[in-house]
Protein backbone atom coordinates (compact mmCIF):
# COMPACT_ATOMS: atom_id res chain seq x y z
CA UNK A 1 33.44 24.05 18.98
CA UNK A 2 34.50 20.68 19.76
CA UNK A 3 38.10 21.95 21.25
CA UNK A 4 36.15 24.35 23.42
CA UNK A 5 34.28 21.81 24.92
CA UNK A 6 37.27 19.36 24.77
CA UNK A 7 38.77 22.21 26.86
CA UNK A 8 36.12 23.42 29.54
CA UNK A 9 34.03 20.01 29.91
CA UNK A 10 36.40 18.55 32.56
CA UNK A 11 35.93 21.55 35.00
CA UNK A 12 33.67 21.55 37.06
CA UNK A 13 33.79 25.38 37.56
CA UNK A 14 32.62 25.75 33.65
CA UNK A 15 29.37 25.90 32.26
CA UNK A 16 27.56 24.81 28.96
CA UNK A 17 25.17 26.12 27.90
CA UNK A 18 23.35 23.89 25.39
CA UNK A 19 20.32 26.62 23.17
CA UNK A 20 17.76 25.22 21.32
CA UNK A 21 17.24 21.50 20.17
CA UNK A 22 19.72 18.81 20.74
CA UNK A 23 18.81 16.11 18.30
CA UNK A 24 19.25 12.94 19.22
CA UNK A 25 22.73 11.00 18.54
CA UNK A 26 24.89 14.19 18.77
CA UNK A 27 27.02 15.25 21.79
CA UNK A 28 24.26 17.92 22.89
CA UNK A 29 21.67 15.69 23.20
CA UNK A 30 24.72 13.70 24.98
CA UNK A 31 24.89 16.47 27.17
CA UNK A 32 21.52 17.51 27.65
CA UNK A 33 20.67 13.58 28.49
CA UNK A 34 23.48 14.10 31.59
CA UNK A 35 26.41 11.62 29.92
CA UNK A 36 29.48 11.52 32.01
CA UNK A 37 31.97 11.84 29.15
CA UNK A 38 32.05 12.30 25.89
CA UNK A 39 34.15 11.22 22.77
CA UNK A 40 36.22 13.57 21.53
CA UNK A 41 39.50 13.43 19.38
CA UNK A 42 39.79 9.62 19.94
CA UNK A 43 39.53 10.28 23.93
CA UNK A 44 37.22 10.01 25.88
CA UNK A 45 36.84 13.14 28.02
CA UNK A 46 35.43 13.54 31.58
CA UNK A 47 31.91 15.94 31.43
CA UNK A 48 32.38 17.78 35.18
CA UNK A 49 31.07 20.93 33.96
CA UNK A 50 27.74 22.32 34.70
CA UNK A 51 25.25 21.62 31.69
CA UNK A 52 22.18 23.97 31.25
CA UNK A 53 19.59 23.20 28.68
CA UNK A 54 17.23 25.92 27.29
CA UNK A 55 15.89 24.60 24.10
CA UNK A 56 13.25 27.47 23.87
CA UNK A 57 15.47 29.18 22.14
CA UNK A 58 15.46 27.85 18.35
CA UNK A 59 15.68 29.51 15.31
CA UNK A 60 14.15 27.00 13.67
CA UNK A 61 10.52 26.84 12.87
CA UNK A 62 7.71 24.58 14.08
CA UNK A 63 5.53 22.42 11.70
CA UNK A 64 2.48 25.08 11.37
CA UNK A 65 5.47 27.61 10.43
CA UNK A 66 6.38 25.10 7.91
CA UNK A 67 3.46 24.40 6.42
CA UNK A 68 2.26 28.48 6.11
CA UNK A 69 5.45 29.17 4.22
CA UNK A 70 5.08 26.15 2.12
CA UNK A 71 1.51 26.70 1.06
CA UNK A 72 2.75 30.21 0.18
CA UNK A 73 4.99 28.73 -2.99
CA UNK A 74 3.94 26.71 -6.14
CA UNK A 75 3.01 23.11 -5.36
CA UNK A 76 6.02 20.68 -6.26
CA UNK A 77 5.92 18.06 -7.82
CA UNK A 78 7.78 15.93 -4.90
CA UNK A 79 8.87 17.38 -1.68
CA UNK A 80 11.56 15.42 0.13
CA UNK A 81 12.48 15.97 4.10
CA UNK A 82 16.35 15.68 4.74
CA UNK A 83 16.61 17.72 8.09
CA UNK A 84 15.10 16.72 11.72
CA UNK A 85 14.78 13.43 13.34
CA UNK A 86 13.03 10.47 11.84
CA UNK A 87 9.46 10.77 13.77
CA UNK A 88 9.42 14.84 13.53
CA UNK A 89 10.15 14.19 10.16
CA UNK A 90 7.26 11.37 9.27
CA UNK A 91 4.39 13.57 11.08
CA UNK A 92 5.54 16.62 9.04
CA UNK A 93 5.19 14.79 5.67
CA UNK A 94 1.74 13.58 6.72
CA UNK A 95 0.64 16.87 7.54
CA UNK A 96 2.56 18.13 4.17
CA UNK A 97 0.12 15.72 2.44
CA UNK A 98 -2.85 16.04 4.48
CA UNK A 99 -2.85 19.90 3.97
CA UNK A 100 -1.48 20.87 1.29
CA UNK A 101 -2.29 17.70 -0.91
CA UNK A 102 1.25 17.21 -1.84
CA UNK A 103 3.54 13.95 -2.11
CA UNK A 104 5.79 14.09 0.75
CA UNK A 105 9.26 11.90 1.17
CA UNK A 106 11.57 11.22 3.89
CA UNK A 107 14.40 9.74 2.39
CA UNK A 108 16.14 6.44 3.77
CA UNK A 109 19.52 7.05 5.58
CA UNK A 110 22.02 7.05 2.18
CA UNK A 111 19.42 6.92 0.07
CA UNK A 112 20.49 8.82 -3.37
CA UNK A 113 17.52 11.22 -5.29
CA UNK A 114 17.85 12.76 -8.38
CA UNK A 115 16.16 16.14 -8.90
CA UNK A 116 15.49 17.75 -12.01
């Protein structure tokens, strides 16, 4: 992906098209937050193409989603959150233990866990 865009961001005649969530501190949330260039390949490289957002279009699921499939399984004895961004991440444990009555973590950037 990154030599597409490496290719097509310094036209302005292109488009990209950026679907569903950009997290924050990756080039589509670059994008999406209108930054002029972008790093790639050691360069830095000129953004003059058109950038659309339409983030309503995410396969992922919301935190109700989350929480109906969970509830649906055996209760275990830790669950950790390793995917989304910090705050998403916090509120979703909270409602993990506020529903469901289960210990929640977020793990610390680099931080190891064994599971049995």
């Amino acid at each position: 992906m990154l030599h597409h865009l490496h290719r097509i961001l310094p036209d302005p005649r292109n488009a990209v098209v950026i679907v569903g969530f950009a997290a924050a501190g990756t080039r589509s949330r670059d994008l999406v937050d209108g930054a002029r260039t972008l790093k790639m390949f050691g360069e830095y490289v000129p953004v003059r193409a058109e950038v659309a957002d339409v983030p309503h279009f995410s396969a992922h699921a919301d935190a109700g989603q989350i929480i109906d499939w969970l509830r649906n399984g055996p209760a275990p004895h830790t669950t950790y959150l390793v995917h989304g961004e910090e705050t998403a991440s916090e509120t979703l444990r909270d409602r993990i233990d506020d529903e469901l009555g289960w210990t929640a973590v977020v793990p610390r950037s680099g931080e190891a866990v064994l599971v049995r």
